[in-house]
Protein backbone atom coordinates (compact mmCIF):
# COMPACT_ATOMS: atom_id res chain seq x y z
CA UNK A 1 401.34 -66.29 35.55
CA UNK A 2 397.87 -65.15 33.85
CA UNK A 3 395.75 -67.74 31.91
CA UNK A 4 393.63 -66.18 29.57
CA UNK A 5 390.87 -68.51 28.56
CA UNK A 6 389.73 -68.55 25.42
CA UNK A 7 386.48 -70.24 23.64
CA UNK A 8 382.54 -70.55 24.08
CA UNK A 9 383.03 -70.03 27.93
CA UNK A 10 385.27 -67.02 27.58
CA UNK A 11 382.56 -65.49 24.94
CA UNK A 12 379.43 -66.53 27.70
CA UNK A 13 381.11 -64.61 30.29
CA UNK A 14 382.22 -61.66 28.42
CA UNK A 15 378.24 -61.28 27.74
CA UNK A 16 376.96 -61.28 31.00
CA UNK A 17 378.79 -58.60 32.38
CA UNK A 18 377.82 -56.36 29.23
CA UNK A 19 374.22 -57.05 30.49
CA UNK A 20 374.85 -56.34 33.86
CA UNK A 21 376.98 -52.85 33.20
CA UNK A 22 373.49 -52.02 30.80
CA UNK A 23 370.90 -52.65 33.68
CA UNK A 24 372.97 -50.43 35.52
CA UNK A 25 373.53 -47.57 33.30
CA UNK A 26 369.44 -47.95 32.60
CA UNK A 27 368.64 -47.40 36.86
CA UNK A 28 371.04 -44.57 36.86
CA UNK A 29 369.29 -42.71 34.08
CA UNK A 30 365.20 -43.61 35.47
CA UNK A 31 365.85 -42.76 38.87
CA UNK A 32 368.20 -40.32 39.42
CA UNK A 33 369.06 -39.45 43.02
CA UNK A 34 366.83 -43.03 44.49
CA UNK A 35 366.38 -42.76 48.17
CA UNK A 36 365.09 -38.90 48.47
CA UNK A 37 361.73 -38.20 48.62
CA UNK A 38 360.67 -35.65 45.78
CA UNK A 39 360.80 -32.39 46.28
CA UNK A 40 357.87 -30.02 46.37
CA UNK A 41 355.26 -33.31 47.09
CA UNK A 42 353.83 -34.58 50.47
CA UNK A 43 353.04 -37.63 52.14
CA UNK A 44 349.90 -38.96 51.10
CA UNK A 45 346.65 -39.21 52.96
CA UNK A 46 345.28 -42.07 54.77
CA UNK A 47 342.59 -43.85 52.74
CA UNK A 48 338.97 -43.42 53.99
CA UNK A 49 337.27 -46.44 55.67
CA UNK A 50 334.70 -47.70 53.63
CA UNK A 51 330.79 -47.90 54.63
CA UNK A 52 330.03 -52.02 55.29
CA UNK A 53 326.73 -51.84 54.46
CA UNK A 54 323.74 -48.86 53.31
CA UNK A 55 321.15 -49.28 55.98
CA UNK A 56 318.18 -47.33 56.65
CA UNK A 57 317.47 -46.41 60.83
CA UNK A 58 314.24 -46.65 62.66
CA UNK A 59 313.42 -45.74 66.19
CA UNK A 60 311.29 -48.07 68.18
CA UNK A 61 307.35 -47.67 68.40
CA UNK A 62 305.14 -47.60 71.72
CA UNK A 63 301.92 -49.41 71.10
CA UNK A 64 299.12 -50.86 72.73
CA UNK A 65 299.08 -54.74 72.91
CA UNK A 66 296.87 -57.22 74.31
CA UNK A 67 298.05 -59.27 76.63
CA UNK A 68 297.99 -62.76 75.82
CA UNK A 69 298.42 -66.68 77.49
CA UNK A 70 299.14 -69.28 74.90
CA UNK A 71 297.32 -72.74 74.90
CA UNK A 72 296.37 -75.82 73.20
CA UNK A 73 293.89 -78.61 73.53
CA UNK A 74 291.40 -79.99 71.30
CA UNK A 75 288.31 -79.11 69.22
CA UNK A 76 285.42 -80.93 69.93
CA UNK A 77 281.46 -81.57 69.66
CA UNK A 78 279.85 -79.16 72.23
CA UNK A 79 277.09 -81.93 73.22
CA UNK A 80 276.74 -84.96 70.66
CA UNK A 81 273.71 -86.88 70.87
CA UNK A 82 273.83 -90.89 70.64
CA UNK A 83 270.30 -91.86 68.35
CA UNK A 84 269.61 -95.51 68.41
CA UNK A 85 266.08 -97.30 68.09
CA UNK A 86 263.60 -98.29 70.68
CA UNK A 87 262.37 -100.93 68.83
CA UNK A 88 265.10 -105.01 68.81
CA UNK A 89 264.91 -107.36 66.76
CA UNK A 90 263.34 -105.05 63.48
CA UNK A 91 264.60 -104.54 60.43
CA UNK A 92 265.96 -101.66 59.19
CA UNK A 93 264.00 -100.60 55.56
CA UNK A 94 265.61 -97.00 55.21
CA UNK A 95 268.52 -95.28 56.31
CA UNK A 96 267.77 -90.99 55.25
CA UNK A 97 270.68 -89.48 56.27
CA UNK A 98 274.23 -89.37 55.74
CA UNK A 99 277.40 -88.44 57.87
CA UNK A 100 277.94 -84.23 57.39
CA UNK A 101 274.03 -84.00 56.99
CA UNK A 102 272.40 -81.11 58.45
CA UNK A 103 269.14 -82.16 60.16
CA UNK A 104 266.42 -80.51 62.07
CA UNK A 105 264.70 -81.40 65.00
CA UNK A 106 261.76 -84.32 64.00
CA UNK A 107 263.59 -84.95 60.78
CA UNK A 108 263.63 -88.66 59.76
CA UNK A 109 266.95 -90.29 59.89
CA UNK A 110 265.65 -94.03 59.29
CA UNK A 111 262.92 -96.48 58.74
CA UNK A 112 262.40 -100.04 60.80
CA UNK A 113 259.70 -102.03 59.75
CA UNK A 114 256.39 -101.78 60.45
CA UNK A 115 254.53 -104.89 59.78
CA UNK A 116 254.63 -106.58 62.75
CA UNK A 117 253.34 -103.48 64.59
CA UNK A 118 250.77 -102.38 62.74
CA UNK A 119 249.18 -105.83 63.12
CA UNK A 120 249.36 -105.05 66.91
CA UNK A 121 248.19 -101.80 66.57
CA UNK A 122 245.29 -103.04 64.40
CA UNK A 123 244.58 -105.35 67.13
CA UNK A 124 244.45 -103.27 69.96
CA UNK A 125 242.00 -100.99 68.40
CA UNK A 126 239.73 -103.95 67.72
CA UNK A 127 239.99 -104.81 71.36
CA UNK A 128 238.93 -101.51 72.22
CA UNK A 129 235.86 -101.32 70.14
CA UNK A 130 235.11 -104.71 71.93
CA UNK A 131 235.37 -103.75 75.03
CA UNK A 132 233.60 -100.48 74.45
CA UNK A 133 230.46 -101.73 73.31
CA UNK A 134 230.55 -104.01 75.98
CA UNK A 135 231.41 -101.19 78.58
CA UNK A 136 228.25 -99.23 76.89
CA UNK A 137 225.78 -102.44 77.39
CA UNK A 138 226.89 -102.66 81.01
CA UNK A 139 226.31 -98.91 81.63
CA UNK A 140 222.65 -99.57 80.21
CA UNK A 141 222.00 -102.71 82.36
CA UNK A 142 223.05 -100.62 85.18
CA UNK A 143 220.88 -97.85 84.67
CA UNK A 144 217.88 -99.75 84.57
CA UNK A 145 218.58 -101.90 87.50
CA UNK A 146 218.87 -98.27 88.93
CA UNK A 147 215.37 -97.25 88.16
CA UNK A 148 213.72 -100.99 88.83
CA UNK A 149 215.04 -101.04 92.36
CA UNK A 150 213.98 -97.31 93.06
CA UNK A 151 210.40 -98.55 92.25
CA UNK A 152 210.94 -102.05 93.94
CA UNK A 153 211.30 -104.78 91.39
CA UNK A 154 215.05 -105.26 92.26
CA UNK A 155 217.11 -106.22 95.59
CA UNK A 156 219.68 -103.99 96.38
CA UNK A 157 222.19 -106.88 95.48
CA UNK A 158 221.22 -107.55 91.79
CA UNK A 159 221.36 -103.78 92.02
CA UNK A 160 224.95 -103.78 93.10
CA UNK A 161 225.74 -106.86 90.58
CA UNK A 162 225.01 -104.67 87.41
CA UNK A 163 226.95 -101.87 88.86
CA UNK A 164 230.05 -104.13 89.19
CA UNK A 165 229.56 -105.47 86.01
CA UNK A 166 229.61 -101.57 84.76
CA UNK A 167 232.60 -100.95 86.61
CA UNK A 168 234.50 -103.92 84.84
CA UNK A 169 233.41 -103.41 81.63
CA UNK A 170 235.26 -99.50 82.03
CA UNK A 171 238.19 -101.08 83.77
CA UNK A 172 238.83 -103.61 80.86
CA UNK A 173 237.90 -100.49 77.78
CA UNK A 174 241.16 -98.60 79.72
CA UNK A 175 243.33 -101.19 79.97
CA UNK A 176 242.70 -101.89 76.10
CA UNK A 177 242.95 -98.34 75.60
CA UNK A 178 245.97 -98.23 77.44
CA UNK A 179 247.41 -101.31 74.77
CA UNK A 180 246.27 -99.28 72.16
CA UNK A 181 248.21 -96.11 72.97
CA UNK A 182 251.36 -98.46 73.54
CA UNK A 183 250.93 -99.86 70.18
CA UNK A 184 250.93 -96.07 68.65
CA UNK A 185 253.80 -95.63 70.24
CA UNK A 186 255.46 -98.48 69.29
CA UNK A 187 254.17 -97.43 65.66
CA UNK A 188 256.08 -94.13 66.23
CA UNK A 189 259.30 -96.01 67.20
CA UNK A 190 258.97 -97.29 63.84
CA UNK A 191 260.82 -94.21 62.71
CA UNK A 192 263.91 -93.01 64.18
CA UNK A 193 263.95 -89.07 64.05
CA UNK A 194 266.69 -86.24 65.28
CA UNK A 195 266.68 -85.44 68.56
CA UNK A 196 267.29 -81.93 67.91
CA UNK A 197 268.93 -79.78 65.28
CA UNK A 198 272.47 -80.30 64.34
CA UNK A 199 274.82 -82.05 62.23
CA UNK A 200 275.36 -85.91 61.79
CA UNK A 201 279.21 -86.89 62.74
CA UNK A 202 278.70 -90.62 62.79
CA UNK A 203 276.10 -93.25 61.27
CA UNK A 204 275.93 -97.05 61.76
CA UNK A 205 272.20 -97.78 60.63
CA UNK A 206 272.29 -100.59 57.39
CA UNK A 207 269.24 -101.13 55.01
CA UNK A 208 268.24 -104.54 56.25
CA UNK A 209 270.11 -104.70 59.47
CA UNK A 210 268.31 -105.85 62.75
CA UNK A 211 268.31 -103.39 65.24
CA UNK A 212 269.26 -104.35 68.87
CA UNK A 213 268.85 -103.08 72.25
CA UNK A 214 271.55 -100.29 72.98
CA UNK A 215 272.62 -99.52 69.24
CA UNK A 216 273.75 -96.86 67.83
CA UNK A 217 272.62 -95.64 64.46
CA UNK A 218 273.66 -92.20 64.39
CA UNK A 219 275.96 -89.47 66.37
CA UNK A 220 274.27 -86.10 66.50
CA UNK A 221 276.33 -82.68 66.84
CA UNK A 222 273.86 -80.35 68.69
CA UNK A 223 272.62 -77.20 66.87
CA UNK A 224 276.07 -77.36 64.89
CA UNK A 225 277.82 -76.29 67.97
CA UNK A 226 281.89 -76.80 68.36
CA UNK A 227 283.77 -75.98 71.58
CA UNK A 228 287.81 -75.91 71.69
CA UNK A 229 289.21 -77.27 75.36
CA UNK A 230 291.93 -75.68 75.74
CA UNK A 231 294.79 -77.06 78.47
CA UNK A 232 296.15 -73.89 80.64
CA UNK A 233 298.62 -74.42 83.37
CA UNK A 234 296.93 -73.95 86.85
CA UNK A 235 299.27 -71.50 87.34
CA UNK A 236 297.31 -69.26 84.97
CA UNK A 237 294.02 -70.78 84.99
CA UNK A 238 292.72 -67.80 87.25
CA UNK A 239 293.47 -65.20 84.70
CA UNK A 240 290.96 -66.84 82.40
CA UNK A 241 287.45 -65.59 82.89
CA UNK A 242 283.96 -66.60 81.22
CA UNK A 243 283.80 -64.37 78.20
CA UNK A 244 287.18 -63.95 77.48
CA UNK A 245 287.87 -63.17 73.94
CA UNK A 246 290.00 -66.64 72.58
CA UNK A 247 291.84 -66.98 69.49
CA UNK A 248 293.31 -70.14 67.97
CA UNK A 249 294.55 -71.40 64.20
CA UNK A 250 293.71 -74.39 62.43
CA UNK A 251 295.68 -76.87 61.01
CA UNK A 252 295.17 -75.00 57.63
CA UNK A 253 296.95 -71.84 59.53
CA UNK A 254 293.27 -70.09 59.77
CA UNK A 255 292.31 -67.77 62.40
CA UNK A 256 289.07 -68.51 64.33
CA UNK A 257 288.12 -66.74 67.18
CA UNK A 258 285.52 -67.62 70.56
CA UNK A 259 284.56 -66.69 73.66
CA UNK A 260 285.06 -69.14 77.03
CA UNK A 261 282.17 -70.39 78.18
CA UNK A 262 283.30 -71.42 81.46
CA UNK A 263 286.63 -72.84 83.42
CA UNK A 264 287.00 -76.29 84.61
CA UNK A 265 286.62 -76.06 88.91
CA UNK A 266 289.30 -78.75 88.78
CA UNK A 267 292.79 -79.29 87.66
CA UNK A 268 294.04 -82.91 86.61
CA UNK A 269 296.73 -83.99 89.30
CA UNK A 270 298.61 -85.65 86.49
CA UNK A 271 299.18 -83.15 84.13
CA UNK A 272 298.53 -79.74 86.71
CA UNK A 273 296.30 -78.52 83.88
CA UNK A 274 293.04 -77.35 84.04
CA UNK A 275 290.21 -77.23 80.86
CA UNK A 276 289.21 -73.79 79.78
CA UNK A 277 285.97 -74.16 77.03
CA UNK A 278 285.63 -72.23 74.46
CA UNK A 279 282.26 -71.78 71.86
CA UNK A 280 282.77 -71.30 68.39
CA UNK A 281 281.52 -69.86 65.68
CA UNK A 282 278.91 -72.70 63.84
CA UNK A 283 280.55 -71.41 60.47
CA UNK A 284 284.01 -71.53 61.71
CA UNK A 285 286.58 -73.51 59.22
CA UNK A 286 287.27 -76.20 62.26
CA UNK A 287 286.36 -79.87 62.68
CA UNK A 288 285.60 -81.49 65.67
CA UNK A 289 288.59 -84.01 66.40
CA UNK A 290 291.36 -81.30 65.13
CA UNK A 291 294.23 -79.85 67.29
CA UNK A 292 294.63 -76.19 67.87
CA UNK A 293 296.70 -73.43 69.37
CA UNK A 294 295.41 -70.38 70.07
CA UNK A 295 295.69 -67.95 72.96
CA UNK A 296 293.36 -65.99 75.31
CA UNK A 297 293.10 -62.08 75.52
CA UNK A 298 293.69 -61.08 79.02
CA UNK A 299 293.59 -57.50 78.93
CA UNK A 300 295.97 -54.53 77.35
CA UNK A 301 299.35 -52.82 77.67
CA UNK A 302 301.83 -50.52 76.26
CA UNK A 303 304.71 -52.19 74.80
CA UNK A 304 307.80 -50.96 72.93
CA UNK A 305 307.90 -52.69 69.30
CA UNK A 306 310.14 -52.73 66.24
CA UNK A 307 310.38 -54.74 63.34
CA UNK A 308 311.06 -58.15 63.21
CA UNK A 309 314.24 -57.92 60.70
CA UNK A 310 315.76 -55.67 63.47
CA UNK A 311 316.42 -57.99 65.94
CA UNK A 312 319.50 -60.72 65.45
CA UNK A 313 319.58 -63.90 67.43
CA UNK A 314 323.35 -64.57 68.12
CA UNK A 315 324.48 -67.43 70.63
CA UNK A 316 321.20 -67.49 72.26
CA UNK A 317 320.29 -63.70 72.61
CA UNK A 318 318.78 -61.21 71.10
CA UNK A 319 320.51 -57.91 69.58
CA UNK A 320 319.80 -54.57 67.51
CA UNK A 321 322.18 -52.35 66.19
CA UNK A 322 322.48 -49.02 67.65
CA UNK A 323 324.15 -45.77 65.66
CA UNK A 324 326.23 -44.05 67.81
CA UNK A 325 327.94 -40.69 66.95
CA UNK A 326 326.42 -39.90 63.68
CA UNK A 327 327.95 -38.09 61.21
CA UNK A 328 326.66 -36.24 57.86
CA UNK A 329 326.12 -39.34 55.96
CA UNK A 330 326.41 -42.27 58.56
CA UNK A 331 328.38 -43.52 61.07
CA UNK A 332 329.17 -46.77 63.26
CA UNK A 333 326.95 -49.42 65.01
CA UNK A 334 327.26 -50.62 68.27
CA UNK A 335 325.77 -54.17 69.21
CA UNK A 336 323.06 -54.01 71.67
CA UNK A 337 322.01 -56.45 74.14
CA UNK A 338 318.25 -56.26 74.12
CA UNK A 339 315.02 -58.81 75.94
CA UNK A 340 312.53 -59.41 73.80
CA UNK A 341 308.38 -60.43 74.98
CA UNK A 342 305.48 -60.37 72.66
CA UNK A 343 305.23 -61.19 69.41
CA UNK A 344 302.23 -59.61 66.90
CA UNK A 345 302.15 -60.76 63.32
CA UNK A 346 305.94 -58.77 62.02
CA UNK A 347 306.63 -57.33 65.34
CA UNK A 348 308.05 -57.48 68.86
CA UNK A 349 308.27 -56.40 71.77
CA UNK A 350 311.50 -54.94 73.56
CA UNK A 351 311.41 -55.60 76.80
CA UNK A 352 314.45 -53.89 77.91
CA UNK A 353 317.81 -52.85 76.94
CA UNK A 354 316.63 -50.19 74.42
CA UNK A 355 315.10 -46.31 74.57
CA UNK A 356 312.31 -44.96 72.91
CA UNK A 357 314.61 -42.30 71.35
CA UNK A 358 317.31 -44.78 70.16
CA UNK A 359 318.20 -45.26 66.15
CA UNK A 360 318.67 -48.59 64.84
CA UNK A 361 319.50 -50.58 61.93
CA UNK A 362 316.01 -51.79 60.20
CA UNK A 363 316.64 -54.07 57.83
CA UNK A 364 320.13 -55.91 57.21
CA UNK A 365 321.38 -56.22 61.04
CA UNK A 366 322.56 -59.89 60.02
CA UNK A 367 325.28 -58.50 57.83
CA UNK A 368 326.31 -56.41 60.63
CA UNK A 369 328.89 -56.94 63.55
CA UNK A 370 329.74 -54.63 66.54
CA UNK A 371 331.84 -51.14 65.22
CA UNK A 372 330.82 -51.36 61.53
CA UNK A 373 330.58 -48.36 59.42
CA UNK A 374 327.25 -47.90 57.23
CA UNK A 375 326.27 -45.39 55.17
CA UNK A 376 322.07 -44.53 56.15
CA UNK A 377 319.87 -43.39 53.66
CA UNK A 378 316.25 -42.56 54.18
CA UNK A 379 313.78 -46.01 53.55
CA UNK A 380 317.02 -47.73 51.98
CA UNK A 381 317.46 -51.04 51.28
CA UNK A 382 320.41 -53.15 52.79
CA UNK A 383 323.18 -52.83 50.00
């Protein structure tokens, strides 16, 4: 028995499979005979691998380089000079120089006072007058007694007596003219002058201080004249010879260059290093006190160089990227192992692991790993 349903559901259904026989009709009539390959067309091609990067290639350079030994150490006052007065328990009256002040030998750098002194000196050069006149009256008294005895009117001793009293009256004019020079140069003491040319690095003196025994007024930097001590491994201190050319950068990342002046004959047994010194320039931008690092010139030799930007550090190594098998427009990169040595200003040095003839990538190798495709293009930027 059939039941033949009737109503809303009956009309839904109906609907449907009107939709379903049109879908079908519509593939039937788009893609007649599905499942066969066109006739008259081929397969297509495979796509062409795409470049990674535009690169331009560079072969490495050969160059002469100076060999060089890295060092540091200090910068410091060549000889400095401690100036202090000779004179304790004055006061100071003057102080005519400042710290930085370039001096000259002679040059006044401060006043004590004088009062006291000059009194003394005034006073020895009265006693000296004294004793002179008297020295000249006993010369006269001798003289005569001289000439009496020769004609008999005086003994040989009163003889003797005036040339004793003679004798003493010179002893006692030096020994005043000996207190008189000391007071002159007690006069000169008054004034404290520079020991030599140079530059003042330190001052202590005071206006109205009393100056002591041992004191020091001023520090002195001899004729200008800076030296950098540099600390070199004993290892190495024997390639370091007197007149080596030096080179070292300030703080302020200047370049000053010297000449060593002499090795240190000893090594410290604490550190194993020995002090290499080094003049400077007296116009060089360096103060004593600073820290420097600088190297030593130890000869020349050829080295194989290319650009900084061509070398990749990766996991602790360094790499360049080779092109092997070129072709019209390019071709692939292969990651090379490479040792690297010197460094001088935006190149280094390859110390193996790469031939003079080989191409590599100059500028981009970051972007870059091992097999790549890049297109090369003559003084091209990476792209």
């Amino acid at each position: 028995m059939k039941f033949i349903s009737t109503g809303p559901l009956a009309g839904r259904k109906t609907r449907i499979a009107l939709a379903l026989a049109a879908l079908l009709a519509l593939g039937v009539f788009v893609f007649p005979g599905s499942g066969e390959a066109p006739s008259g067309e081929s397969a297509k091609p495979a796509a062409a691998v795409r470049p990674a990067l535009t690169v331009s290639l560079i072969t490495p350079q050969s160059e002469d380089w100076a060999q060089v030994l890295p060092a540091n150490g200090n910068v410091l006052a060549w000889q400095e000079a401690v100036i202090g007065p000779e004179l304790s328990n004055y006061r100071i009256t003057e102080v005519a120089a400042q710290v930085g002040d370039k001096v000259k030998k002679g040059q006044v750098l401060a006043r004590i006072a004088s009062d006291t002194v000059a009194s003394e000196l005034a006073e020895a050069k009265a006693a000296v007058a004294e004793l002179a006149a008297t020295a000249a009256e006993a010369k006269g008294n001798s003289e005569r007694a001289t000439e009496l005895k020769a004609k008999g009117f005086y003994s040989t001793q009163l003889n003797t007596q005036y040339q004793t009293a003679e004798h003493t009256a010179q002893a006692r004019l030096a020994a005043a003219q000996a207190r008189l020079q000391a007071a002159e140069v007690r006069m000169s003491k008054t004034v404290v002058l520079a020991s030599d040319d140079g530059v003042i690095s330190a001052r202590s003196a005071v206006v109205g201080s009393l100056t002591q025994a041992g004191q020091e007024l001023f520090r002195l930097i001899r004729g200008s004249r800076l030296e950098w001590r540099a600390e070199v491994p004993a290892a190495d201190l024997a390639r370091v010879k007197p007149g080596a050319v030096a080179a070292l950068v300030n703080p302020n990342g200047e370049r000053v260059v010297g000449k060593v002046r002499t090795v240190a004959p000893s090594v410290d047994p604490q550190t194993r290093n020995g002090l290499v010194y080094v003049d400077l320039p007296t116009d060089a931008p360096i103060k004593a006190g600073m820290f420097a690092r600088g190297e030593f010139e130890l000869g020349r030799s050829p080295a194989l160089t290319v650009p900084q930007g061509a070398v990749v550090l990766r996991e602790g190594f360094a790499y360049v990227f080779r092109l092997e098998n070129p072709t019209a427009d390019g071709g692939r990169v292969a990651q090379t192992k490479v040792g690297v040595g010197r460094r001088l200003g935006e190149r280094l040095e390859i110390t193996s692991g790469l031939a003079l003839t080989a191409q590599i990538v100059e500028n981009g190798a970051g972007f870059l790993a091992d097999g790549d495709a890049v297109k090369v293009v003559a003084g091209g930027k990476p792209q």
